[in-house]
N, C-alpha and C. Protein backbone atom coordinates (compact mmCIF):
# COMPACT_ATOMS: atom_id res chain seq x y z
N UNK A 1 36.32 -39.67 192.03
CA UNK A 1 37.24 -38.96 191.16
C UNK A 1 37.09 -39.48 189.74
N UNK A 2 36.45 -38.63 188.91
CA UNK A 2 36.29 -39.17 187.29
C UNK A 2 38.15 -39.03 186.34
N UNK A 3 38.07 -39.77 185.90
CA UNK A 3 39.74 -39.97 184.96
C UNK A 3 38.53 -39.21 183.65
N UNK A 4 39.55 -38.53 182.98
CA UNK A 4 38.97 -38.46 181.92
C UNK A 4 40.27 -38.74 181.04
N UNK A 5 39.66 -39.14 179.88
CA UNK A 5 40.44 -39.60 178.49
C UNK A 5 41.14 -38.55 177.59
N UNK A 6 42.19 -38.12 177.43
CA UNK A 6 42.40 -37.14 176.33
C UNK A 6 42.20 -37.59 174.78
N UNK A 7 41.91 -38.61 174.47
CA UNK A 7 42.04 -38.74 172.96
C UNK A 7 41.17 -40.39 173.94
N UNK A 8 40.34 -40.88 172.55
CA UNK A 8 39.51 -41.77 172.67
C UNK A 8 40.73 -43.34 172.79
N UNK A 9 40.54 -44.09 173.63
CA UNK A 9 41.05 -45.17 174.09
C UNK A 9 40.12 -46.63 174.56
N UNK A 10 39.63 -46.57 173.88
CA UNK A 10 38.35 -47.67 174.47
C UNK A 10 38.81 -49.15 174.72
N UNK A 11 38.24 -49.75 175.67
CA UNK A 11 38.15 -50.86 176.43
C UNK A 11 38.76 -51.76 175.16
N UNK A 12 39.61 -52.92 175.11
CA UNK A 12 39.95 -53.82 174.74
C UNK A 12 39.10 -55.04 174.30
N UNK A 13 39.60 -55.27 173.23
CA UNK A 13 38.43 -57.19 173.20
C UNK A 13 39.39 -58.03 174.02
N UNK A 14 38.25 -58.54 174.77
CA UNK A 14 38.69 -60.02 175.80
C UNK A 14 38.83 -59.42 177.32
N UNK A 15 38.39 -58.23 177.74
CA UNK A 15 38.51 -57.81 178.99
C UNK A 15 37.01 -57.70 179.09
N UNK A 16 37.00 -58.35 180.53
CA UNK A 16 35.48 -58.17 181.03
C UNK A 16 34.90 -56.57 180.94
N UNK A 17 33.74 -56.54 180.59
CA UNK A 17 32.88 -55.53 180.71
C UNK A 17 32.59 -54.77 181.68
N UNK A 18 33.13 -53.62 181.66
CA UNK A 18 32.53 -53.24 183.90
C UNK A 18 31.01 -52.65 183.57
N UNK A 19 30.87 -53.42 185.02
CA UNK A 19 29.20 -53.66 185.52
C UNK A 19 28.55 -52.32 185.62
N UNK A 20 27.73 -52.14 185.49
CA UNK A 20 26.62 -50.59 185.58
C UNK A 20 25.52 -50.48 185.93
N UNK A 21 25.23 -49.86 186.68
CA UNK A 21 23.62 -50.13 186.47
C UNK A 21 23.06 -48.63 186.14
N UNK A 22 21.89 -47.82 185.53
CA UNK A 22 21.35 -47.14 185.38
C UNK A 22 19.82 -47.42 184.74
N UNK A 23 19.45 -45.61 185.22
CA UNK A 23 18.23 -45.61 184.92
C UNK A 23 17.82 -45.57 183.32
N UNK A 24 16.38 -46.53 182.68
CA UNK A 24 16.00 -46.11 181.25
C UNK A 24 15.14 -44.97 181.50
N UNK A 25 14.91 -44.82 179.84
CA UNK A 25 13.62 -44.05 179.57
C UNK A 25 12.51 -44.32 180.16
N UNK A 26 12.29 -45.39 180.88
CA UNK A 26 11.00 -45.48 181.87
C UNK A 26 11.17 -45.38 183.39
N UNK A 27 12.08 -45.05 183.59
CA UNK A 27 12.40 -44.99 184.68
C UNK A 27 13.17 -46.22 185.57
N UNK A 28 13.17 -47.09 185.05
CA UNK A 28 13.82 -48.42 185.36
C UNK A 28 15.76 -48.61 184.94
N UNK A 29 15.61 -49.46 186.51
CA UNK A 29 17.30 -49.59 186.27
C UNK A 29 17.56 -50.95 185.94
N UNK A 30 18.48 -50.77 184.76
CA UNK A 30 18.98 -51.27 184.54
C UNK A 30 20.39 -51.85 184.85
N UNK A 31 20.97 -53.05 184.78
CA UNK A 31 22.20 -53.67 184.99
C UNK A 31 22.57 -54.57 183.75
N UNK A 32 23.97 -54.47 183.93
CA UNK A 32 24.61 -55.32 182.48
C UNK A 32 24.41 -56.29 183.27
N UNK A 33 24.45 -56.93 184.50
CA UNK A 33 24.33 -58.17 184.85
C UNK A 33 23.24 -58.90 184.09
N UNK A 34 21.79 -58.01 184.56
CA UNK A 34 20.82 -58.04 183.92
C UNK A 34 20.70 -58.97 182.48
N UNK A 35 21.66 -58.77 181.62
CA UNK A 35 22.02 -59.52 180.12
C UNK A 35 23.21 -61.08 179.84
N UNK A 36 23.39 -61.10 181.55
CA UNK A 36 24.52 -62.54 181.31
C UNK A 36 23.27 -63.49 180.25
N UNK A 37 24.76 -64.08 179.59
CA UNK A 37 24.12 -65.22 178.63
C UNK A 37 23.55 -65.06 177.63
N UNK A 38 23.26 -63.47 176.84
CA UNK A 38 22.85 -62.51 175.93
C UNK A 38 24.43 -61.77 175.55
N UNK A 39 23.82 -61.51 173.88
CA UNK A 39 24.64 -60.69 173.55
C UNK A 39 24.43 -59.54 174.05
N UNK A 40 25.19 -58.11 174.18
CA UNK A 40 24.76 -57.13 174.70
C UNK A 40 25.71 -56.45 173.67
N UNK A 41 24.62 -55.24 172.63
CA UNK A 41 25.18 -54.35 171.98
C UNK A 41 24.96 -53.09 172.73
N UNK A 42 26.24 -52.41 173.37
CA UNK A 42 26.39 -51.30 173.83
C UNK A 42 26.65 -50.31 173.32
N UNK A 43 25.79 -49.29 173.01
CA UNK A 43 26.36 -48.03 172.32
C UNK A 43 25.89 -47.03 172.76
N UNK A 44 27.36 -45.93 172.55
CA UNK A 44 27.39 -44.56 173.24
C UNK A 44 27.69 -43.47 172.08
N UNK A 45 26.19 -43.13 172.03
CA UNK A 45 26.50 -41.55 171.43
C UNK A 45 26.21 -40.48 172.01
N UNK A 46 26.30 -39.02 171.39
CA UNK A 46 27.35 -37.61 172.82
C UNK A 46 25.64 -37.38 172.73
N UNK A 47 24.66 -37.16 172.18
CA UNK A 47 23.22 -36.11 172.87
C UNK A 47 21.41 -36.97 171.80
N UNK A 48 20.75 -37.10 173.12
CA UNK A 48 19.59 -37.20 171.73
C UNK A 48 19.21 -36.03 171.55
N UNK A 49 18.29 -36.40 169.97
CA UNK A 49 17.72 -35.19 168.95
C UNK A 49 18.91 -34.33 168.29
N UNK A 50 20.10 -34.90 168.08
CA UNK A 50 20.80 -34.80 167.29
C UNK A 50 20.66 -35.51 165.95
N UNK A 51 21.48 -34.81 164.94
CA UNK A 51 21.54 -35.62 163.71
C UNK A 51 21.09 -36.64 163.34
N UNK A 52 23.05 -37.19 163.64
CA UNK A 52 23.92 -38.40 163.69
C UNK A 52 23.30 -39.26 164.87
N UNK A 53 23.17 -38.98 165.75
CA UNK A 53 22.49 -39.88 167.04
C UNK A 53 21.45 -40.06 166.48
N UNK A 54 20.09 -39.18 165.57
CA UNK A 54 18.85 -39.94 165.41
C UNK A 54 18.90 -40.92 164.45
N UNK A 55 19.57 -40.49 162.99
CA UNK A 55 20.06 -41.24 162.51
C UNK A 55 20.46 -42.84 162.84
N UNK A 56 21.77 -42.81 163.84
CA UNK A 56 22.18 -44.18 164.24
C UNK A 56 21.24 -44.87 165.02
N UNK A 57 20.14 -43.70 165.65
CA UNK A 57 19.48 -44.38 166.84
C UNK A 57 18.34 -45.61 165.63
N UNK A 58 17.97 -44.87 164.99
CA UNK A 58 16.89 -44.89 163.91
C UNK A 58 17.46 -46.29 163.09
N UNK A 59 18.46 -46.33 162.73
CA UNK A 59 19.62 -47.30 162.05
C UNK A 59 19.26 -48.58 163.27
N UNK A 60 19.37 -48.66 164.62
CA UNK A 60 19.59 -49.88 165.29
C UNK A 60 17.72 -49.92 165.36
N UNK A 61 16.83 -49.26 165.40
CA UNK A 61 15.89 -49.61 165.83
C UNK A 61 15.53 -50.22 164.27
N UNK A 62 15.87 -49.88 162.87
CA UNK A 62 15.50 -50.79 161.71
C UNK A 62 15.91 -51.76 161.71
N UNK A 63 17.19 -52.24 162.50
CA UNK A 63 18.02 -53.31 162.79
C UNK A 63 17.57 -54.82 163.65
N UNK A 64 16.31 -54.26 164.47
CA UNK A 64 16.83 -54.63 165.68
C UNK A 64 15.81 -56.18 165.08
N UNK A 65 14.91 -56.64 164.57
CA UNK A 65 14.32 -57.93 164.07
C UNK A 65 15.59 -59.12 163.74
N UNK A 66 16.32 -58.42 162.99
CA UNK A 66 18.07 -59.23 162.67
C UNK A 66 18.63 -59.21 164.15
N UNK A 67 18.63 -58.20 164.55
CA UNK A 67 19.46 -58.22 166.22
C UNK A 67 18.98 -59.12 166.81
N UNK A 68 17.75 -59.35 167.07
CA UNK A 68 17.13 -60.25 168.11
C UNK A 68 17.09 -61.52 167.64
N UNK A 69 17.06 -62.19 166.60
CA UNK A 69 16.98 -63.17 166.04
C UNK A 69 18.86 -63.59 166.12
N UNK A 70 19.63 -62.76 166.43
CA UNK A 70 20.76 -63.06 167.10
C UNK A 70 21.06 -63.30 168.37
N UNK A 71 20.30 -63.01 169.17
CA UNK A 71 19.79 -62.76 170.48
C UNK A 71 20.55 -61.74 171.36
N UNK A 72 20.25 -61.03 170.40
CA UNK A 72 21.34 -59.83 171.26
C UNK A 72 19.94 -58.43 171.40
N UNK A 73 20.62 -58.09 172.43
CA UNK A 73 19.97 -56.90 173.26
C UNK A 73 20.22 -55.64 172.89
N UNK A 74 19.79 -54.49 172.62
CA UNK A 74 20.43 -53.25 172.36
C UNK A 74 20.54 -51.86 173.77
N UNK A 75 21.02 -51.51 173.78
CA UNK A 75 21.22 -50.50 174.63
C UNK A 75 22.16 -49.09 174.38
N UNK A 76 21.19 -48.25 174.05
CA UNK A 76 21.95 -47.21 173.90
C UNK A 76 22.07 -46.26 175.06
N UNK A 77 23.72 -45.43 175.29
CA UNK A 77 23.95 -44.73 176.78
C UNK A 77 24.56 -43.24 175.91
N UNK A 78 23.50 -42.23 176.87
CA UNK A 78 24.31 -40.55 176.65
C UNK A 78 24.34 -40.44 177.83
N UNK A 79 24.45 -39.12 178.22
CA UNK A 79 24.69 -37.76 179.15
C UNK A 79 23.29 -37.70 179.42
N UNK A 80 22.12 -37.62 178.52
CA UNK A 80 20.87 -37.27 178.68
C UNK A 80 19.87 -37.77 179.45
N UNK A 81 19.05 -37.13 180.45
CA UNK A 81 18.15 -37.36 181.36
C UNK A 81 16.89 -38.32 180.69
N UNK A 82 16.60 -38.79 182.22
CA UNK A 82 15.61 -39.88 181.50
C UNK A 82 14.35 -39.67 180.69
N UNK A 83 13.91 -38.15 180.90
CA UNK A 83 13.09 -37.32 180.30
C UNK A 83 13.37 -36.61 178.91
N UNK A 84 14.57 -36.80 178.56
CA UNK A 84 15.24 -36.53 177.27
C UNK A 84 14.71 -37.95 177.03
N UNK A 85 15.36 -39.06 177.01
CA UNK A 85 15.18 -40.22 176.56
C UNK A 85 13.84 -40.55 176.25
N UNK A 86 12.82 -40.22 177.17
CA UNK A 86 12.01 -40.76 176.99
C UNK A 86 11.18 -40.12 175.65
N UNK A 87 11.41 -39.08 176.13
CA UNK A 87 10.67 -37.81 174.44
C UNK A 87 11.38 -38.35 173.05
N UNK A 88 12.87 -38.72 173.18
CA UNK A 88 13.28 -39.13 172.11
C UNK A 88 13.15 -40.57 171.35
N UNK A 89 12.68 -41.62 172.75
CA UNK A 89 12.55 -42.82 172.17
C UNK A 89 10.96 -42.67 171.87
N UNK A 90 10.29 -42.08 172.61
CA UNK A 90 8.62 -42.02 171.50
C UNK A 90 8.78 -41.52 170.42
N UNK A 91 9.29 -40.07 170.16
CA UNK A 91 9.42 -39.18 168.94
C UNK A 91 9.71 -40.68 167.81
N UNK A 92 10.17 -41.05 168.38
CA UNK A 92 11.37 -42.23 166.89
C UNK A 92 10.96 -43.57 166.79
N UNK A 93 9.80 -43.91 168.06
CA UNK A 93 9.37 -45.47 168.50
C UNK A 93 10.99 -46.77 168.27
N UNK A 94 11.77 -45.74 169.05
CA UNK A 94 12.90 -47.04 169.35
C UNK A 94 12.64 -47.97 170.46
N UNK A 95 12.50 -49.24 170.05
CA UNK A 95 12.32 -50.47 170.61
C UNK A 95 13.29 -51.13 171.88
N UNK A 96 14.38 -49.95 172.19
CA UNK A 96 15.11 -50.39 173.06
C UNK A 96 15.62 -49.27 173.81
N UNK A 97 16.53 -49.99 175.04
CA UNK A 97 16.46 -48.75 175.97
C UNK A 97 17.44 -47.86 175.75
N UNK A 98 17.52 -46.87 176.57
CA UNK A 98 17.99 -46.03 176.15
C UNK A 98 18.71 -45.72 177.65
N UNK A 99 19.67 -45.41 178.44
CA UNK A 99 20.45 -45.62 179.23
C UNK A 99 20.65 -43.68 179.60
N UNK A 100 19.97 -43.27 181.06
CA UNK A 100 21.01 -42.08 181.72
C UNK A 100 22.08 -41.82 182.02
N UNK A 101 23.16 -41.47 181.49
CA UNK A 101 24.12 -42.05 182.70
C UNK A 101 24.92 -40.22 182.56
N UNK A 102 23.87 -39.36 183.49
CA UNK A 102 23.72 -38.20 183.75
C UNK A 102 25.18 -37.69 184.00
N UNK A 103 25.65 -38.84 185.11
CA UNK A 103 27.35 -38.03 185.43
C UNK A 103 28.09 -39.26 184.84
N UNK A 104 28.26 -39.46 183.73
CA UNK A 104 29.16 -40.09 182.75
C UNK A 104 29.76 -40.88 183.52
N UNK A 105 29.12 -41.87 184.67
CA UNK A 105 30.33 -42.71 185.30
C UNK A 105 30.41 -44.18 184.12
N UNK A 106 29.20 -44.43 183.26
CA UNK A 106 29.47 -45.46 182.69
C UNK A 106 30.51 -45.52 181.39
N UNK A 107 30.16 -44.18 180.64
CA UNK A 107 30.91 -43.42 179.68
C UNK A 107 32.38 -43.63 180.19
N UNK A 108 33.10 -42.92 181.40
CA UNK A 108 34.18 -42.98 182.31
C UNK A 108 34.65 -44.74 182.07
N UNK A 109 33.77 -45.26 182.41
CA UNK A 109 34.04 -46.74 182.71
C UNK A 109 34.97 -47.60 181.78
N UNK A 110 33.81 -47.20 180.20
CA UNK A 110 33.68 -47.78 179.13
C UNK A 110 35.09 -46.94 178.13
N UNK A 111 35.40 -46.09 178.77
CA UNK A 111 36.73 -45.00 178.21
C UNK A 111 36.26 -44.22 177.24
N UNK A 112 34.78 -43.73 177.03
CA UNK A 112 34.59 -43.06 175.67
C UNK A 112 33.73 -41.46 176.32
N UNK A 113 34.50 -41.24 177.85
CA UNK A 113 34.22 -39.57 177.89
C UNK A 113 35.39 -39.07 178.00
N UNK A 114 35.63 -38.16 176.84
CA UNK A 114 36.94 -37.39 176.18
C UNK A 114 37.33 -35.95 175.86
N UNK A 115 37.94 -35.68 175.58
CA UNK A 115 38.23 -34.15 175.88
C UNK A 115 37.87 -33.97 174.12
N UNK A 116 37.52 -32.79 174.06
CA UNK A 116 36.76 -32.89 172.55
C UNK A 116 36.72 -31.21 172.64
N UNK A 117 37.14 -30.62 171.42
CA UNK A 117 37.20 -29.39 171.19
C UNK A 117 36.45 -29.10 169.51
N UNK A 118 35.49 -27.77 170.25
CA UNK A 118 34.29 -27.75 168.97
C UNK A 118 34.26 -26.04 168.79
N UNK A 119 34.77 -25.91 167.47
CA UNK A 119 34.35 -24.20 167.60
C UNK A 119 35.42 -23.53 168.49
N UNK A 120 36.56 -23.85 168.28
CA UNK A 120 37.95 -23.38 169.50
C UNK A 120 36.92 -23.41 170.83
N UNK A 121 35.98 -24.09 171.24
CA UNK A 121 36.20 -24.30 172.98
C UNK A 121 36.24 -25.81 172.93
N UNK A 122 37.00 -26.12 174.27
CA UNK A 122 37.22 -27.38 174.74
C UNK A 122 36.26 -28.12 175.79
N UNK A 123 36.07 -28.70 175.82
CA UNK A 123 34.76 -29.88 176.78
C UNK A 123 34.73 -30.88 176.78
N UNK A 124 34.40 -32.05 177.79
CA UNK A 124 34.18 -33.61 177.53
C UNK A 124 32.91 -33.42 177.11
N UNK A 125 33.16 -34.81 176.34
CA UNK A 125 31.86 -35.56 175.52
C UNK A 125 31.90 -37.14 175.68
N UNK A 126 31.00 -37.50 174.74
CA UNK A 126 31.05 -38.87 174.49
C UNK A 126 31.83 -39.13 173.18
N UNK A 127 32.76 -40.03 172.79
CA UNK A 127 33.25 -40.15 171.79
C UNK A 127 32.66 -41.78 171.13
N UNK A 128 32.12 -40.97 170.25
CA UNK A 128 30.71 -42.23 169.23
C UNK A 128 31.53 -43.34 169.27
N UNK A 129 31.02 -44.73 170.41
CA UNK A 129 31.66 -45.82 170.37
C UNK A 129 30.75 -47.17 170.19
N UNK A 130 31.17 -47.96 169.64
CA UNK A 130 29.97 -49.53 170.09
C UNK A 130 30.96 -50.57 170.50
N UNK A 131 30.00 -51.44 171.58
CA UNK A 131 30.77 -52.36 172.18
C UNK A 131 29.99 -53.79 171.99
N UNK A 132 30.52 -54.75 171.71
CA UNK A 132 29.56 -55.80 171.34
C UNK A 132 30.35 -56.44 172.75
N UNK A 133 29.40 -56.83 173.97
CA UNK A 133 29.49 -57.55 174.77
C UNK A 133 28.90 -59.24 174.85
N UNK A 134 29.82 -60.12 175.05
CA UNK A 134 29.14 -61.67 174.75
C UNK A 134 28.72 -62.04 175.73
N UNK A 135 28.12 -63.33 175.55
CA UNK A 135 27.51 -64.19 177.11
C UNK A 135 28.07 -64.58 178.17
N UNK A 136 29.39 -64.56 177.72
CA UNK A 136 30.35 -64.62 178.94
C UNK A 136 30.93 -63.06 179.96
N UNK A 137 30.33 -62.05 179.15
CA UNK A 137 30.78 -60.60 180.20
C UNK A 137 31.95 -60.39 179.56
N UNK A 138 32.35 -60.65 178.16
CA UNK A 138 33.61 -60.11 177.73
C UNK A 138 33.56 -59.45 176.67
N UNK A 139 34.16 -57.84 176.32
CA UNK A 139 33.91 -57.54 175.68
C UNK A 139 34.40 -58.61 174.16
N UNK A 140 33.84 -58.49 173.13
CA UNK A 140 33.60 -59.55 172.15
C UNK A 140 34.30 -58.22 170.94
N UNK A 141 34.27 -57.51 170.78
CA UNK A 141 33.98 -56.14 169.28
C UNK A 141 33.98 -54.50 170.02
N UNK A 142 34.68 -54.15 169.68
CA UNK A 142 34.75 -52.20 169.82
C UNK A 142 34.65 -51.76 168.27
N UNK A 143 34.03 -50.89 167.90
CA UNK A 143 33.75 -49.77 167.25
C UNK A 143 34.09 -48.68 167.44
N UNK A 144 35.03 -48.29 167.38
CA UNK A 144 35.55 -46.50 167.61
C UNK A 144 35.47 -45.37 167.03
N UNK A 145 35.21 -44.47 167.17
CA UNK A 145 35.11 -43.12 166.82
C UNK A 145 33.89 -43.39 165.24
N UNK A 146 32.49 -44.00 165.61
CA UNK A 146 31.50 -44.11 165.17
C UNK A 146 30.73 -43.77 164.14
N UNK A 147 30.69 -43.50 162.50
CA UNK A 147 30.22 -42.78 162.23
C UNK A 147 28.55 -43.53 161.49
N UNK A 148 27.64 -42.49 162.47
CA UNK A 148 26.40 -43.13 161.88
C UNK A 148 26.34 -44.28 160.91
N UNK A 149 25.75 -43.60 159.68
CA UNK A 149 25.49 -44.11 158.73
C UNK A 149 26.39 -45.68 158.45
N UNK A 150 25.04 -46.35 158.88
CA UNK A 150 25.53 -48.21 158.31
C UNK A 150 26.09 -48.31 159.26
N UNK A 151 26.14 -48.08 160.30
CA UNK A 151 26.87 -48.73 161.55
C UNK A 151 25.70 -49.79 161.98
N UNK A 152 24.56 -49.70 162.75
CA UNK A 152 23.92 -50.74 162.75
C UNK A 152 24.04 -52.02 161.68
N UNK A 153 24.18 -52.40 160.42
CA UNK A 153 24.24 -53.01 159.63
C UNK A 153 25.71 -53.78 159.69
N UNK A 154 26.75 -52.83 160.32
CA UNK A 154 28.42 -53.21 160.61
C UNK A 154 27.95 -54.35 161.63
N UNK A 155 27.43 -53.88 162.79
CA UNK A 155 27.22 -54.31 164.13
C UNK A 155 26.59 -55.64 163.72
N UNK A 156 25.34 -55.88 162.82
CA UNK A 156 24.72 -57.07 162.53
C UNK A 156 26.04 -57.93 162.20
N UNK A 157 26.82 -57.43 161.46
CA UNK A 157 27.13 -58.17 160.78
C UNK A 157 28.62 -58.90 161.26
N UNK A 158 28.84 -57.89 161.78
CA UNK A 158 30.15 -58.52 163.05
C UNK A 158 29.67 -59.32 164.41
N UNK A 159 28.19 -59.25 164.63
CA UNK A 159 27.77 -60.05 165.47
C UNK A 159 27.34 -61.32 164.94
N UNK A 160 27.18 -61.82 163.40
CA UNK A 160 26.82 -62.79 162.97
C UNK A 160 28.11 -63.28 162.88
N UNK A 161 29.06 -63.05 162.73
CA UNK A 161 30.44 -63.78 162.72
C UNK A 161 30.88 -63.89 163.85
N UNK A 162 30.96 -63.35 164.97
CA UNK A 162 30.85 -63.67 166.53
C UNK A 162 30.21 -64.99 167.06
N UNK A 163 28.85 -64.85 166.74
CA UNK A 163 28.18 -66.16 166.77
C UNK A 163 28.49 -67.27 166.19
N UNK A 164 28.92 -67.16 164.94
CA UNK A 164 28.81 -68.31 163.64
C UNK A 164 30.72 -69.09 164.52
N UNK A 165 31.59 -68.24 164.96
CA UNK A 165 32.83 -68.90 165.11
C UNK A 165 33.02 -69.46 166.99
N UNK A 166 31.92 -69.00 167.42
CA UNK A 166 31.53 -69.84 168.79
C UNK A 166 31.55 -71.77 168.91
């Protein structure tokens, strides 16, 4: 039974992260377990080969030399099949994975699939979120209602103060 969200409500800082596993763009599954003891930057935007999604996608993959030298991981999660993903992370050569999560149970999980009305019709989506997960499995940072531009650069930079007050 999926809950869905009427208005965006996302996960809390200091509550553990719920666990997931899904398939990437290569066909491989992934698990947040997978990242104990790593930072884990989680982010959910609604479709690839959009805009704003190539944009932000494009934004974390210029990012990601600073990211890793933080030691944090990137992972981005849609709606979109692993065959979407995969066309979109060559098209763009993004350096990180890119997450199916076809029937939104992780989206569900993470609280950012929402009732969203476009053009007077109504539908769930993803509501543009980032989650900075720490080494301990707790969420660490939420980002809500997302907007591209300079968000990767936010994320660096709230993850360097994360680290620096450890």
């Amino acid at each position: 039974m999926y809950h869905h969200v009427e208005r965006g409500m996302p996960l809390a800082v200091g509550q553990t992260a719920p666990e997931f596993t899904a398939l990437d763009q290569d066909g491989n599954a992934v698990r947040l377990r997978d990242y104990a003891g790593r930072w884990v930057v989680l982010y959910f935007y609604p479709r690839d080969n959009t805009s704003g999604c190539t944009r932000q996608a494009c934004e974390f993959r210029d990012a990601m030399a600073l990211l890793e030298q933080q030691d944090a991981v990137v992972l981005g999660v849609s709606p979109d099949s692993v065959a979407s993903h995969q066309r979109f992370a060559r098209k763009h050569s993004l350096p990180f994975r890119l997450l199916a999560d076809t029937d939104h149970r992780i989206a569900e999980a993470y609280q950012v699939w929402v009732k969203k009305t476009l053009y007077g019709r109504t539908g769930y989506g993803i509501e543009r979120t980032t989650y900075i997960i720490a080494p301990d499995g707790r969420i660490a940072a939420v980002f809500a209602k997302v907007r591209p531009d300079g968000h990767a650069q936010q994320v660096s930079t709230r993850l360097h103060e994360l680290r620096a007050a450890q």
